[in-house]
Structures are given as C-alpha cells and as structure tokens.
N, C-alpha and C. Protein backbone atom coordinates (compact mmCIF):
# COMPACT_ATOMS: atom_id res chain seq x y z
N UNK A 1 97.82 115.37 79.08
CA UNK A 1 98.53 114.48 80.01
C UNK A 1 99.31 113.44 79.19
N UNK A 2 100.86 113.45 78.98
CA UNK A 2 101.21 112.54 78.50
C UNK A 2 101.39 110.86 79.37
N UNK A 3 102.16 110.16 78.70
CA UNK A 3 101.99 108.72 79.31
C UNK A 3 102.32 108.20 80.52
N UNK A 4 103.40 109.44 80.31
CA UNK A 4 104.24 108.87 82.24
C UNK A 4 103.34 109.30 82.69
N UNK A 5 102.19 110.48 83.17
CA UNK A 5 101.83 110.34 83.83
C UNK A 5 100.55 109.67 84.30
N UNK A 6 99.77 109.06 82.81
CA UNK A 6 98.82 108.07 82.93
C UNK A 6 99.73 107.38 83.58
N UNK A 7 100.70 106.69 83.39
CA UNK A 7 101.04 105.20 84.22
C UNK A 7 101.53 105.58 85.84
N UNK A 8 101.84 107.02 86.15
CA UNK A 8 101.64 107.24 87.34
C UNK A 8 100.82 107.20 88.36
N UNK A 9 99.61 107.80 87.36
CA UNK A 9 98.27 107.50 88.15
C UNK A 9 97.51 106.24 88.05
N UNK A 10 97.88 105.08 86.92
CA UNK A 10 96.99 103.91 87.12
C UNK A 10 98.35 103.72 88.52
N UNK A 11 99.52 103.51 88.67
CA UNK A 11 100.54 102.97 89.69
C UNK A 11 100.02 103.27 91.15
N UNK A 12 99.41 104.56 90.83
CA UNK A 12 98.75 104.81 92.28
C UNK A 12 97.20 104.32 92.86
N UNK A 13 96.82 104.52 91.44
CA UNK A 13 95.00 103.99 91.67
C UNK A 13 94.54 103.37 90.91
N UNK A 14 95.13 101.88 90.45
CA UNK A 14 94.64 100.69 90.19
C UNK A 14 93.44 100.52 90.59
N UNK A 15 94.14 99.70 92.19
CA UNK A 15 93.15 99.35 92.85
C UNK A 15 91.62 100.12 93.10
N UNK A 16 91.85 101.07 93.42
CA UNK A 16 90.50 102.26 93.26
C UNK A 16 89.46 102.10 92.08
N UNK A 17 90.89 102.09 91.05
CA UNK A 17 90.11 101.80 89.51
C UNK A 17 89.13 100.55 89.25
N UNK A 18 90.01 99.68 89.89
CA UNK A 18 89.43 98.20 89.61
C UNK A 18 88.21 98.07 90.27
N UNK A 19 87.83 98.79 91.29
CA UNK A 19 86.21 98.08 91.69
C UNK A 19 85.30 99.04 90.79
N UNK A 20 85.79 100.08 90.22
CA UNK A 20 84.56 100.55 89.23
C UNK A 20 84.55 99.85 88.47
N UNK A 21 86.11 99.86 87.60
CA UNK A 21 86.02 98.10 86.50
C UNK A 21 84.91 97.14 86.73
N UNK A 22 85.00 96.80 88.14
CA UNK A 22 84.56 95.21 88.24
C UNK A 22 83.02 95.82 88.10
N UNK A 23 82.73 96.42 88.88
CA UNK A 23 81.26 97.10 88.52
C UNK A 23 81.09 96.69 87.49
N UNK A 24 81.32 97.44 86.30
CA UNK A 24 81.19 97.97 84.83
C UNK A 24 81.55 96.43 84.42
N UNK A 25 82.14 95.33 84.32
CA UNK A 25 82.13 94.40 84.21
C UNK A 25 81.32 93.33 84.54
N UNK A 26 80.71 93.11 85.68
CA UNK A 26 79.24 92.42 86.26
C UNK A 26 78.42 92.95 85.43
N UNK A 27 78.21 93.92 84.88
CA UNK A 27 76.85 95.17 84.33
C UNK A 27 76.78 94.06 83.28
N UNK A 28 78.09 94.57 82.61
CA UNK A 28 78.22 93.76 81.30
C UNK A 28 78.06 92.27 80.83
N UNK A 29 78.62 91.93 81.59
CA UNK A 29 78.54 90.14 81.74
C UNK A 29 77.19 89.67 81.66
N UNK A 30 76.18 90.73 82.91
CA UNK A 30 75.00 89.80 82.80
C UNK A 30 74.28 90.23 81.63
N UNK A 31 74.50 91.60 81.37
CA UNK A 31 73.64 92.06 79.97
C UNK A 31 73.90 91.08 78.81
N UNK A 32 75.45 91.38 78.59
CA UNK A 32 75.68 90.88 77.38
C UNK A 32 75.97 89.36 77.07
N UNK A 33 76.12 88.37 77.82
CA UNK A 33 77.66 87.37 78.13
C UNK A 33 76.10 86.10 78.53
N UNK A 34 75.99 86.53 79.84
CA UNK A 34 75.24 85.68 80.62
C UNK A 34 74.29 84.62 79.17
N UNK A 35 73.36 85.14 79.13
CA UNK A 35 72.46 84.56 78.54
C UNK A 35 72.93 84.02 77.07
N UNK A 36 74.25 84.32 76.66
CA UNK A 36 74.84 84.21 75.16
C UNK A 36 75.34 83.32 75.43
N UNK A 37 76.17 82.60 76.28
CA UNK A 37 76.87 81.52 76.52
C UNK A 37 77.75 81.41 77.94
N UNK A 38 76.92 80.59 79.21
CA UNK A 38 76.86 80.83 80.65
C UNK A 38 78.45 80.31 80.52
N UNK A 39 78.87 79.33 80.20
CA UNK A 39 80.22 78.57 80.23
C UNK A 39 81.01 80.00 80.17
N UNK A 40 81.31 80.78 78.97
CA UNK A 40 81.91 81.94 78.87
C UNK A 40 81.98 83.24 79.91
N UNK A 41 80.53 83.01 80.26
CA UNK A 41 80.04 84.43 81.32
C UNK A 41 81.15 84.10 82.97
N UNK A 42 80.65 82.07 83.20
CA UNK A 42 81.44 81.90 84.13
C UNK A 42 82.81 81.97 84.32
N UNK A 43 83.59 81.92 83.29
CA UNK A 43 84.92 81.65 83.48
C UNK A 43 85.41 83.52 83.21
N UNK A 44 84.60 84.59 82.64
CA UNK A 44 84.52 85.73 82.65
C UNK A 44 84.39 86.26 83.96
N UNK A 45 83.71 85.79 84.21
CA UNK A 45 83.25 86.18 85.80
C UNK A 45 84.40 86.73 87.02
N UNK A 46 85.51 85.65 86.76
CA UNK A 46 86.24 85.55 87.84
C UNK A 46 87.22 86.72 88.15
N UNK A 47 86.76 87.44 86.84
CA UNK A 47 88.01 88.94 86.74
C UNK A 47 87.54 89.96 87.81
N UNK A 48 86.04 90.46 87.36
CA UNK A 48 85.47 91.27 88.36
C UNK A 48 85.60 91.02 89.73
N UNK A 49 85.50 89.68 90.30
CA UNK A 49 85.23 88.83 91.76
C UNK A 49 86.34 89.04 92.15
N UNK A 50 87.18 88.97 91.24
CA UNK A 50 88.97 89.00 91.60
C UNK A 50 89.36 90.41 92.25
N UNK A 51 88.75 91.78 91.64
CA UNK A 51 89.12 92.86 91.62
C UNK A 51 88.51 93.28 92.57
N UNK A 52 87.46 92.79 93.07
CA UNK A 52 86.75 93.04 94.54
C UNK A 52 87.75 92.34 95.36
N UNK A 53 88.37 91.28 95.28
CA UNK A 53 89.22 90.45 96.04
C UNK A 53 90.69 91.71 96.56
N UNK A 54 91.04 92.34 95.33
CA UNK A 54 92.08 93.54 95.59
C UNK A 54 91.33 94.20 95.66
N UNK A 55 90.36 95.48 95.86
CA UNK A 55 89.78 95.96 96.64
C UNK A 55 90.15 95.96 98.05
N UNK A 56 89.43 94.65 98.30
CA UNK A 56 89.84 94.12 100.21
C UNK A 56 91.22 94.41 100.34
N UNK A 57 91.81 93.87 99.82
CA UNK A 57 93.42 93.94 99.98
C UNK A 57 94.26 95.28 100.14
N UNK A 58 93.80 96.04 98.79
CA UNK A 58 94.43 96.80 99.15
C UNK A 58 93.64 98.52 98.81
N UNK A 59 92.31 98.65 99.25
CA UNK A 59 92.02 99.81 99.27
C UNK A 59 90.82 99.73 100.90
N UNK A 60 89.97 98.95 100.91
CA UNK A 60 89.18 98.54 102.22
C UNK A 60 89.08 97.50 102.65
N UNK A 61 89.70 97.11 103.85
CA UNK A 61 90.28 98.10 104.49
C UNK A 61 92.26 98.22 104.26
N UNK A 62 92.50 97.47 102.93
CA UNK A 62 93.42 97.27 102.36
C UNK A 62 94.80 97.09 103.45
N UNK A 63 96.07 97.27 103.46
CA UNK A 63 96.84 96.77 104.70
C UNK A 63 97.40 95.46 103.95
N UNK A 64 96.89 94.98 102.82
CA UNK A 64 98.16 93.34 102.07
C UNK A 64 99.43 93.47 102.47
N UNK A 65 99.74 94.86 102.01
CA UNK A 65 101.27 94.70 101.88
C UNK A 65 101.77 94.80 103.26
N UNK A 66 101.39 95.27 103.92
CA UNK A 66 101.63 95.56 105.67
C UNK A 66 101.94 94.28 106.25
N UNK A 67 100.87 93.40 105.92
CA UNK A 67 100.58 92.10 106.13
C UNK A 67 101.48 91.25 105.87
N UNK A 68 101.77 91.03 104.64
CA UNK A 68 102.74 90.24 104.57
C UNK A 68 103.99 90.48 104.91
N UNK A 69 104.60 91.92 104.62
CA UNK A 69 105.92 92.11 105.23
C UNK A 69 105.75 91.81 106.22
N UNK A 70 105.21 91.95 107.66
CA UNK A 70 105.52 92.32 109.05
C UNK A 70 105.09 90.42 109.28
N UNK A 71 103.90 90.30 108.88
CA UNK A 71 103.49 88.72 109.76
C UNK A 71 103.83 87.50 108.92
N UNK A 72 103.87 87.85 107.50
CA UNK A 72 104.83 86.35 106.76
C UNK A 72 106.32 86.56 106.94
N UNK A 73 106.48 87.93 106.32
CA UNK A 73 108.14 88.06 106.09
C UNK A 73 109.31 88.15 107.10
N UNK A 74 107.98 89.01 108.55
CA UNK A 74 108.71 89.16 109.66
C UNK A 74 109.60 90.32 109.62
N UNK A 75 109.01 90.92 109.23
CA UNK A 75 109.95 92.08 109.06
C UNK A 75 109.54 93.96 109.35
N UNK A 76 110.38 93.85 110.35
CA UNK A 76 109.80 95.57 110.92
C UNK A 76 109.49 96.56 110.24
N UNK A 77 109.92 96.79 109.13
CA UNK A 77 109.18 97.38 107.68
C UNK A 77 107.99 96.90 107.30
N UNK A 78 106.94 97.91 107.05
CA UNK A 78 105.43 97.25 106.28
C UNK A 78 105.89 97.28 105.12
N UNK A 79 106.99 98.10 104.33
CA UNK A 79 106.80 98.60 102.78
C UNK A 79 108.22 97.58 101.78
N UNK A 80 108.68 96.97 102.78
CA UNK A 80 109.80 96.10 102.12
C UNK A 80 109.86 94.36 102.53
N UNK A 81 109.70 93.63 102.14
CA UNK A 81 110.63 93.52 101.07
C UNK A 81 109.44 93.38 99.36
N UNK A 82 108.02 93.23 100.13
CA UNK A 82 106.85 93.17 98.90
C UNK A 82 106.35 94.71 99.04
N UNK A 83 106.85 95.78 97.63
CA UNK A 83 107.03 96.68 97.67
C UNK A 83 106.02 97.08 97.06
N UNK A 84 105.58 97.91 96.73
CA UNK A 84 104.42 98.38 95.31
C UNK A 84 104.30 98.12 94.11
N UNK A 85 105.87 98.38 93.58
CA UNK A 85 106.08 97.55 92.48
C UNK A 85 105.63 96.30 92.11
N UNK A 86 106.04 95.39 92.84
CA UNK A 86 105.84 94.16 92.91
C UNK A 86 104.44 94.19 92.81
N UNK A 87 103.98 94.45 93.69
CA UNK A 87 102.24 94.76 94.19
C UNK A 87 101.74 94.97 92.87
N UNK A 88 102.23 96.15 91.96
CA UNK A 88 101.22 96.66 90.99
C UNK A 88 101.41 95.38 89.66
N UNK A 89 102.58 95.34 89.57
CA UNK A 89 103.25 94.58 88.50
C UNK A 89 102.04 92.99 87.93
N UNK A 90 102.31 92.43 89.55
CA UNK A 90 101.79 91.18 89.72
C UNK A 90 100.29 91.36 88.99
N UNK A 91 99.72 92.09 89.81
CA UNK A 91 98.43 92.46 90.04
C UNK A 91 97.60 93.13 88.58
N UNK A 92 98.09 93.64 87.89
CA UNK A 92 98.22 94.16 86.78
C UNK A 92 98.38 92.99 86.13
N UNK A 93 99.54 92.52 85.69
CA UNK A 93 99.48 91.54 84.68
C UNK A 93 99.00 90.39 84.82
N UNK A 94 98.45 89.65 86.02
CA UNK A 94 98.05 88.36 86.07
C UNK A 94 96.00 88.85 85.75
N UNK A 95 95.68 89.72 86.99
CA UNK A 95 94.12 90.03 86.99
C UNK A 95 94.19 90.97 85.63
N UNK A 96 94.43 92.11 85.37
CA UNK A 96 93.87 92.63 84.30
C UNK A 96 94.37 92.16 83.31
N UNK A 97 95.31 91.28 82.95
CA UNK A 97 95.84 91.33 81.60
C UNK A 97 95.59 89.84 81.04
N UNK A 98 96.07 88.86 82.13
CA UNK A 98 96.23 87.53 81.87
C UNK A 98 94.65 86.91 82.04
N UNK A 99 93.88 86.92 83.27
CA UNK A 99 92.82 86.28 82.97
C UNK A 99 91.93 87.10 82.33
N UNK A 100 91.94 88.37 81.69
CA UNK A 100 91.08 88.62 80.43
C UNK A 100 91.40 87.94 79.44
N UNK A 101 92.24 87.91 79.26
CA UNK A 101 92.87 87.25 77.60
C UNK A 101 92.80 85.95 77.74
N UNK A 102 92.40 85.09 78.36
CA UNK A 102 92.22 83.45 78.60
C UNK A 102 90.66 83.66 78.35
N UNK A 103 90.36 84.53 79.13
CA UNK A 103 88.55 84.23 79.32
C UNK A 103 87.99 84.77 77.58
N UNK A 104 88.56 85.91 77.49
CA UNK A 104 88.34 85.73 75.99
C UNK A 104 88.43 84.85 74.97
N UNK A 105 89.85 84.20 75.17
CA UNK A 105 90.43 82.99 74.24
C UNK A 105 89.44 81.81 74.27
N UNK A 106 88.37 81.98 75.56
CA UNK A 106 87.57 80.96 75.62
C UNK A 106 86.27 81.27 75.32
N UNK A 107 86.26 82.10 74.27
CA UNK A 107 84.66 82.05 73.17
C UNK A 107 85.88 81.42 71.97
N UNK A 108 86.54 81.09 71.92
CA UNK A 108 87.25 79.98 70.57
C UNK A 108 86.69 78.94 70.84
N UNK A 109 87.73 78.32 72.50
CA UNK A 109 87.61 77.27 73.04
C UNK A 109 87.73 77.10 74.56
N UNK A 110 86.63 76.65 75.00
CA UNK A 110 86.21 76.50 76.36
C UNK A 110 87.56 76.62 77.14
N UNK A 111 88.59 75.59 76.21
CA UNK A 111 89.69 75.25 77.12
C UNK A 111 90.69 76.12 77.38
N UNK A 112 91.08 76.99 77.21
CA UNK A 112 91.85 78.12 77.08
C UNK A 112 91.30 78.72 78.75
N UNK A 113 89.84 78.86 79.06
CA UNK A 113 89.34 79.29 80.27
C UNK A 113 88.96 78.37 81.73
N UNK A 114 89.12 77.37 81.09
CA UNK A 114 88.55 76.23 82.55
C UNK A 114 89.58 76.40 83.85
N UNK A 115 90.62 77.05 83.09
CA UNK A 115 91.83 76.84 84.68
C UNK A 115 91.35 78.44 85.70
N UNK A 116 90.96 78.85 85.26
CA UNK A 116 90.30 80.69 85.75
C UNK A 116 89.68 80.14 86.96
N UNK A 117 88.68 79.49 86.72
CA UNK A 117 87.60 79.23 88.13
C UNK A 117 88.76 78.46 89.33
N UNK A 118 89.69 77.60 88.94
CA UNK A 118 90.35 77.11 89.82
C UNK A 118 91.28 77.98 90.57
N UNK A 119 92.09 78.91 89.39
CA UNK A 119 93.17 79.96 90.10
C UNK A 119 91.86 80.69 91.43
N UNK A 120 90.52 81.32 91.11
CA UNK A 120 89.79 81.82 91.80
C UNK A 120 89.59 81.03 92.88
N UNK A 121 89.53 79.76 92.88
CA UNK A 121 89.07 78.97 94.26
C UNK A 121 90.62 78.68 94.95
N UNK A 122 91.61 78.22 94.69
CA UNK A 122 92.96 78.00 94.79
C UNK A 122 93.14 79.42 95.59
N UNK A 123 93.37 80.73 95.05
CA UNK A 123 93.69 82.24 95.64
C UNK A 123 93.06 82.49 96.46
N UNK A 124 91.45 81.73 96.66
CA UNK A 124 90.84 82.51 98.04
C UNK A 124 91.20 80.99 99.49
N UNK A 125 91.43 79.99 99.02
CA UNK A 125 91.92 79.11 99.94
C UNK A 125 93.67 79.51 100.13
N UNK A 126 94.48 80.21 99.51
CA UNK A 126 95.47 80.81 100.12
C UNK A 126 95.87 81.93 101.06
N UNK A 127 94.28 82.61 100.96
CA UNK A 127 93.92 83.36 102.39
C UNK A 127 94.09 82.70 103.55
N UNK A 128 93.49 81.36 103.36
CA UNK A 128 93.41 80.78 104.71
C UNK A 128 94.27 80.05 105.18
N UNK A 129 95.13 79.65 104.07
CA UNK A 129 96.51 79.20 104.78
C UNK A 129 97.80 80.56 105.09
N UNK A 130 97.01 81.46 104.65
CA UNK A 130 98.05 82.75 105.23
C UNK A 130 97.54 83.17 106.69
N UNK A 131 96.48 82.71 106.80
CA UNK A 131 96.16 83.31 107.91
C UNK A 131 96.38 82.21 109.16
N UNK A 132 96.65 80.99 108.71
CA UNK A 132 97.40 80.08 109.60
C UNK A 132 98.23 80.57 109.92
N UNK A 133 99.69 80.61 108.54
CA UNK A 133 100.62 80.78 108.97
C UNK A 133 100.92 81.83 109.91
N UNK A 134 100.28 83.02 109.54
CA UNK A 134 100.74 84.10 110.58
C UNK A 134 100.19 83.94 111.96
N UNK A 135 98.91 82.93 111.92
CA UNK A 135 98.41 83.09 113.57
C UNK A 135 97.44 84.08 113.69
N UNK A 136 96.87 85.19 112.25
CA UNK A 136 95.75 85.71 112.55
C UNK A 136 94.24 85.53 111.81
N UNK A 137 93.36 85.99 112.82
CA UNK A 137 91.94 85.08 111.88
C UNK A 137 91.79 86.00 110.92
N UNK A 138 92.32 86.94 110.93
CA UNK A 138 91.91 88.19 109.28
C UNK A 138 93.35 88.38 108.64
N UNK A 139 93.20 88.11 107.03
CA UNK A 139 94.05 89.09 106.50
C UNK A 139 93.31 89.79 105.23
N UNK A 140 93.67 90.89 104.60
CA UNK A 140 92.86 91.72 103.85
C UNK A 140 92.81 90.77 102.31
N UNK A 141 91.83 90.49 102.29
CA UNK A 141 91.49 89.46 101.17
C UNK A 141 90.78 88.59 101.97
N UNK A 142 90.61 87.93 103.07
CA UNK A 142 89.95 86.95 103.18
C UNK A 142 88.51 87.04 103.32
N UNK A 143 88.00 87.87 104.16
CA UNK A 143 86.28 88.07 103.52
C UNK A 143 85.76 87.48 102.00
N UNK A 144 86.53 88.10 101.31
CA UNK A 144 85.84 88.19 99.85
C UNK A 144 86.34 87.21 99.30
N UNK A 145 87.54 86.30 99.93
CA UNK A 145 87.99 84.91 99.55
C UNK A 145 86.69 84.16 100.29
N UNK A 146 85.97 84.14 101.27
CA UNK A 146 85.19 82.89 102.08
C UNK A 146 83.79 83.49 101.39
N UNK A 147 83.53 84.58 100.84
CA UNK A 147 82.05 85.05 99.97
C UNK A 147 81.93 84.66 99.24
N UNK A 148 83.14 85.25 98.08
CA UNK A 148 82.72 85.29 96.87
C UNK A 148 83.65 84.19 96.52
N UNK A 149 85.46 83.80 96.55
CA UNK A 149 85.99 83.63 95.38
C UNK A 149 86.17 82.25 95.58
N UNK A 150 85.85 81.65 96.60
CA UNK A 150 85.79 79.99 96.99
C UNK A 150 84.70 79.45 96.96
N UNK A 151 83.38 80.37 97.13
CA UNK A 151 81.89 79.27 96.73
C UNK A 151 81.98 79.62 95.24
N UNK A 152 82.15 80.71 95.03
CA UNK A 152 81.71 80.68 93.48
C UNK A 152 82.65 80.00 92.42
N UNK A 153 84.06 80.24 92.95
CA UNK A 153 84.88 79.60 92.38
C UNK A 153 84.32 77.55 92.23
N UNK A 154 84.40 77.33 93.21
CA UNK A 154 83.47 75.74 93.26
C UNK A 154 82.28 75.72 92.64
N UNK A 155 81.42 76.44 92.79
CA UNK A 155 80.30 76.55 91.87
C UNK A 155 80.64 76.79 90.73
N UNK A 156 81.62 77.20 90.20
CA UNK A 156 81.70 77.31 88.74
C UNK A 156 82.56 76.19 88.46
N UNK A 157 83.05 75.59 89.34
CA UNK A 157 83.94 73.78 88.58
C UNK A 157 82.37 73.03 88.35
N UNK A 158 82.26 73.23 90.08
CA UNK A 158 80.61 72.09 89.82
C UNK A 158 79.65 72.58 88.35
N UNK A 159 79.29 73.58 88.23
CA UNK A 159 78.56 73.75 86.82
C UNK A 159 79.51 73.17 85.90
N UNK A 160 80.67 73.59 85.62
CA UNK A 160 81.25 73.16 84.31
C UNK A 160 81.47 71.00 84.55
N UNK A 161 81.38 70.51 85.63
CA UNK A 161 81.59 69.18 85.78
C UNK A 161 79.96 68.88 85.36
N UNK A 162 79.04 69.40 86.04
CA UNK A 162 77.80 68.71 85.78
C UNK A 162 77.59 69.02 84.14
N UNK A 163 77.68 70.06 83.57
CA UNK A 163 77.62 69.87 82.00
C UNK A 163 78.47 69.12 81.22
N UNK A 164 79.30 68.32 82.01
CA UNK A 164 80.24 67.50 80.70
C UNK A 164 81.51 68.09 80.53
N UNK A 165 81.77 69.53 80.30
CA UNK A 165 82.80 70.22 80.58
C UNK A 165 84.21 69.89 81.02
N UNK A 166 83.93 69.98 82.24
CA UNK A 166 85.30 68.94 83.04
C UNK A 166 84.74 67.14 83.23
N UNK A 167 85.36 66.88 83.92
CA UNK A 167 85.11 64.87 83.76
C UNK A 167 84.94 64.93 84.99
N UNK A 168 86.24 65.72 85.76
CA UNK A 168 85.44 65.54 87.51
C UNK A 168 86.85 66.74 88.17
N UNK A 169 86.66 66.61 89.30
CA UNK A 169 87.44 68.06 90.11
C UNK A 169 88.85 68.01 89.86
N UNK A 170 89.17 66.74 89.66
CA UNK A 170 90.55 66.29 90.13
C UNK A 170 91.57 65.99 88.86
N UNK A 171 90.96 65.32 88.04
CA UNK A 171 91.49 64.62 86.93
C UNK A 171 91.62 65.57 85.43
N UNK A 172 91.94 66.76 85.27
CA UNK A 172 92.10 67.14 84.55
C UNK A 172 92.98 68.09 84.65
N UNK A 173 93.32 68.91 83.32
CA UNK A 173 94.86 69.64 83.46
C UNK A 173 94.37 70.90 84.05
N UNK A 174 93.47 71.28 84.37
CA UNK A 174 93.06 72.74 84.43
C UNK A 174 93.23 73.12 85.79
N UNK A 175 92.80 71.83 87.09
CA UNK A 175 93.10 71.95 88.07
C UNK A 175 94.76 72.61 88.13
N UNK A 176 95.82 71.85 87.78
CA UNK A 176 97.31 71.96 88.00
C UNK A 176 97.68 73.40 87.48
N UNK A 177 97.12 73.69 86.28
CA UNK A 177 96.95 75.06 86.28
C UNK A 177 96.86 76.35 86.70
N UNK A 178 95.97 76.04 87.78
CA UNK A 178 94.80 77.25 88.59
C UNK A 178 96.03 77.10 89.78
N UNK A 179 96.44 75.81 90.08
CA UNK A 179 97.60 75.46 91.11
C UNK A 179 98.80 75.91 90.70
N UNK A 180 98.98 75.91 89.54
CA UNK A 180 100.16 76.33 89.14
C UNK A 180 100.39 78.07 89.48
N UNK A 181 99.09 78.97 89.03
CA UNK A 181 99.25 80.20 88.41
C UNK A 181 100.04 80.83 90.03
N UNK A 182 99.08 80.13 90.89
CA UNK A 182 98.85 80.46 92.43
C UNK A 182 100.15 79.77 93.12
N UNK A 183 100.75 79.15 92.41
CA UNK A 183 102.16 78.92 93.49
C UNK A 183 103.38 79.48 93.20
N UNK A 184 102.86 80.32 91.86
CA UNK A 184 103.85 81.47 90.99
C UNK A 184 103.99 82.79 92.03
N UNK A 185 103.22 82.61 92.49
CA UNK A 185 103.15 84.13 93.40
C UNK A 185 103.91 83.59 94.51
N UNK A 186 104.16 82.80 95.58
CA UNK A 186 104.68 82.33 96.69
C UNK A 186 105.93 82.13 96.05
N UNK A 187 106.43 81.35 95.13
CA UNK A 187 107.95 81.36 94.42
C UNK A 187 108.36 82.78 94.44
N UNK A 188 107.50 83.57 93.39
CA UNK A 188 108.09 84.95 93.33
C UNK A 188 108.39 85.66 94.95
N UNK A 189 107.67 85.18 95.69
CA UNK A 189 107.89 86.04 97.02
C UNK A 189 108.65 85.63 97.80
N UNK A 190 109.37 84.16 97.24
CA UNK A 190 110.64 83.67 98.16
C UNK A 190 111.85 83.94 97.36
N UNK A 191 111.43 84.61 95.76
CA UNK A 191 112.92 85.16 95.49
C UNK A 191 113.23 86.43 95.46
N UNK A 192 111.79 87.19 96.13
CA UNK A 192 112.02 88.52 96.19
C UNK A 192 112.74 89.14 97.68
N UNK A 193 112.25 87.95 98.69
CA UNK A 193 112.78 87.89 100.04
C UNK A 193 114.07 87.47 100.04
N UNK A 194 114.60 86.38 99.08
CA UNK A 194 116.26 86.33 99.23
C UNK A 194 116.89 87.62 98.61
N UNK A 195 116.06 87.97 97.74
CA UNK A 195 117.35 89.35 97.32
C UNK A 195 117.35 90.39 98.08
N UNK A 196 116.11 90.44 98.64
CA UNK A 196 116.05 91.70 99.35
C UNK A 196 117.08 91.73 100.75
N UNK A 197 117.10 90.38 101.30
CA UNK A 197 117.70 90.44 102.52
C UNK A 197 119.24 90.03 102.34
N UNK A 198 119.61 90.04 100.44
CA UNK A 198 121.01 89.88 99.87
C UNK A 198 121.13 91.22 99.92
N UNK A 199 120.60 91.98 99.27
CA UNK A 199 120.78 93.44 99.72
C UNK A 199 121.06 94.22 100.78
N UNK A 200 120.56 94.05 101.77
CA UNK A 200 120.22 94.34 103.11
C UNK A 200 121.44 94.05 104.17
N UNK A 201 122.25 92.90 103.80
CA UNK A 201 123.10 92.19 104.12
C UNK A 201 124.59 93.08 103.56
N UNK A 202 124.30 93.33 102.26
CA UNK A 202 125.86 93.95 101.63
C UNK A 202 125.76 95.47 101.98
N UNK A 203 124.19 95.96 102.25
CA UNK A 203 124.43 97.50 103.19
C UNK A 203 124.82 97.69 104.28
N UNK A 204 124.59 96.55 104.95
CA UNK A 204 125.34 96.87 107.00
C UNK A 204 126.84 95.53 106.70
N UNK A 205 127.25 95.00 105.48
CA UNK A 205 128.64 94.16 105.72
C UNK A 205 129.75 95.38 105.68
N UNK A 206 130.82 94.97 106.70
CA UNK A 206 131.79 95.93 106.97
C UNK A 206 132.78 96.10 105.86
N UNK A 207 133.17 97.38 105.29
CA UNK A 207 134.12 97.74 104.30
C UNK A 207 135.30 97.40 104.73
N UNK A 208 136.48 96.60 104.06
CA UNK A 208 137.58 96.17 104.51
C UNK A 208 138.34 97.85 104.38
C-alpha cells in the first residue's frame, strides 16, 4: 500500500482510529506517566478525552458537520460550507499533532503544557454556547464536553493551582492561550463561510 493511499484511509477513518488511540493512550498514561509525574500525565491526558470528544462528533452518533452547516451556517447543504477537509485538517493537526507535542514539551517544562487543560475546558464550554446559538439542547460533542472535558478539564487547573503550578484561574498566560487556540477555530469558520458564499455568489452571477 503506498502513501496516497494510507492518507486516504486515515482521511476517511481518523475518527474511528482515534478512539482506539485514545484507548491505547489512557492504558498508557496510567501505566507509564501517572505515577512518574501526575502534572505531565494531566496535561497528557487531555489528548485521549479530546478524541473521545471527536468520537461524539463525528462517528457516535457523529452528525458535527451536519450541525454546523444547516443550524450555525444555515445552510441547506449538511456537507458545505465546513467540508471534510476542513474537518480532517483541523482535527488532525490541532488534537493529534499540536497537543501531543506541547504535552510532551512539558516533561522539559511544565509550561509548554498548562494551556492544554484550558483549550479542554474552553472546547467543551463551546458546546454550550453552540447549542444556544442554534436553539438545540444537543449537539454531537456535548455529552462528552459536560462528562469528561469541562470537569476534568477544571479539575486539572484546580490540581495544577492547588500545587503552586498556576497562581490562580485567571491571572496567568495559559488561560489566554487555551482561549486563544479555541477562538482559532470560530475565525477559521467565519473565513471559510465568506469564501464559500464568495464562491457561491460568482456561480449563479449573470455572464454579461
């Protein structure tokens, strides 16, 4: 099997992939991680929790992308203008690529990982302002945002505040961070919605 078609099949079954990942990742964490240094295990943690988070989204009972096109974007298409691409791209490089390589960077130094637990509590409280906005009490992610990725996410500031770690919830850079990573995705989806409907616009404008 050459490469195109490995990257065909992670393009199709990421998500599938990722909850065995996250499995195989919890296994590991508590074997190896946990008891070696909890600060590390916690801010490790948030990858697996995350990948259960896409799971919900987009394999059980999955429907994200449906979701947002039709009840944020408003738009009679489920599959445009937040396409797969987008979907895999994001999803891929922020969960598997970006918060491994921070959570690692943080057996150097703690600080490299403290903003992880916030992006995790920040992403599952953006369930619930999505589910304002649209007017419904479910969208696919929010279960596992109100379980897992908002108590634990807080439980892992509160541990790292009660050890000295952070100074307190508010006053440090890590918060703006976790805020930051998470308002990268809503930017990207208001410049993916102007082009798309720039597009959309120069296919039905009349040919002189």
């Amino acid at each position: 099997m050459n490469i195109s078609k490995y990257y065909l099949w992670l393009k199709n079954d990421w998500a599938n992939t990722g909850l065995i990942l996250s499995i195989f990742l919890f296994v590991f964490l508590i074997v190896f991680v946990r008891n070696d240094d909890f600060v590390v295990f916690i801010i490790l943690l948030q990858t697996p929790l995350y990948m259960i988070h896409q799971t919900e989204e987009y394999v059980f009972p999955g429907g994200f992308r449906k979701f947002f096109n039709k009840e944020i974007f408003k738009q009679d298409t489920e599959d445009e203008p937040l396409d797969q691409n987008f979907i895999f791209f994001v999803n891929i490089l922020l969960i598997w690529i970006v918060l491994p390589v921070f959570g690692l960077l943080s057996t150097i130094d703690y600080q490299y990982g403290l903003w992880i637990p916030y992006f995790s509590f920040f992403a599952g409280i953006a369930h619930i302002l999505l589910a304002v906005r649209a007017k419904k009490f479910y969208n696919p992610g929010m279960i596992v945002s109100l379980v897992l990725n908002i108590p634990i996410g807080l439980w892992s500031i509160a541990y790292l505040i009660d050890h000295g770690i952070l100074n307190n919830f508010f006053l440090n850079p890590h918060i703006a961070i976790g805020i930051g990573v998470n308002a990268l995705l809503p930017i990207m989806g208001v410049i993916l919605f102007a082009n798309y409907k720039r597009k959309k616009e120069l296919k039905i404008a009349p040919t002189k």
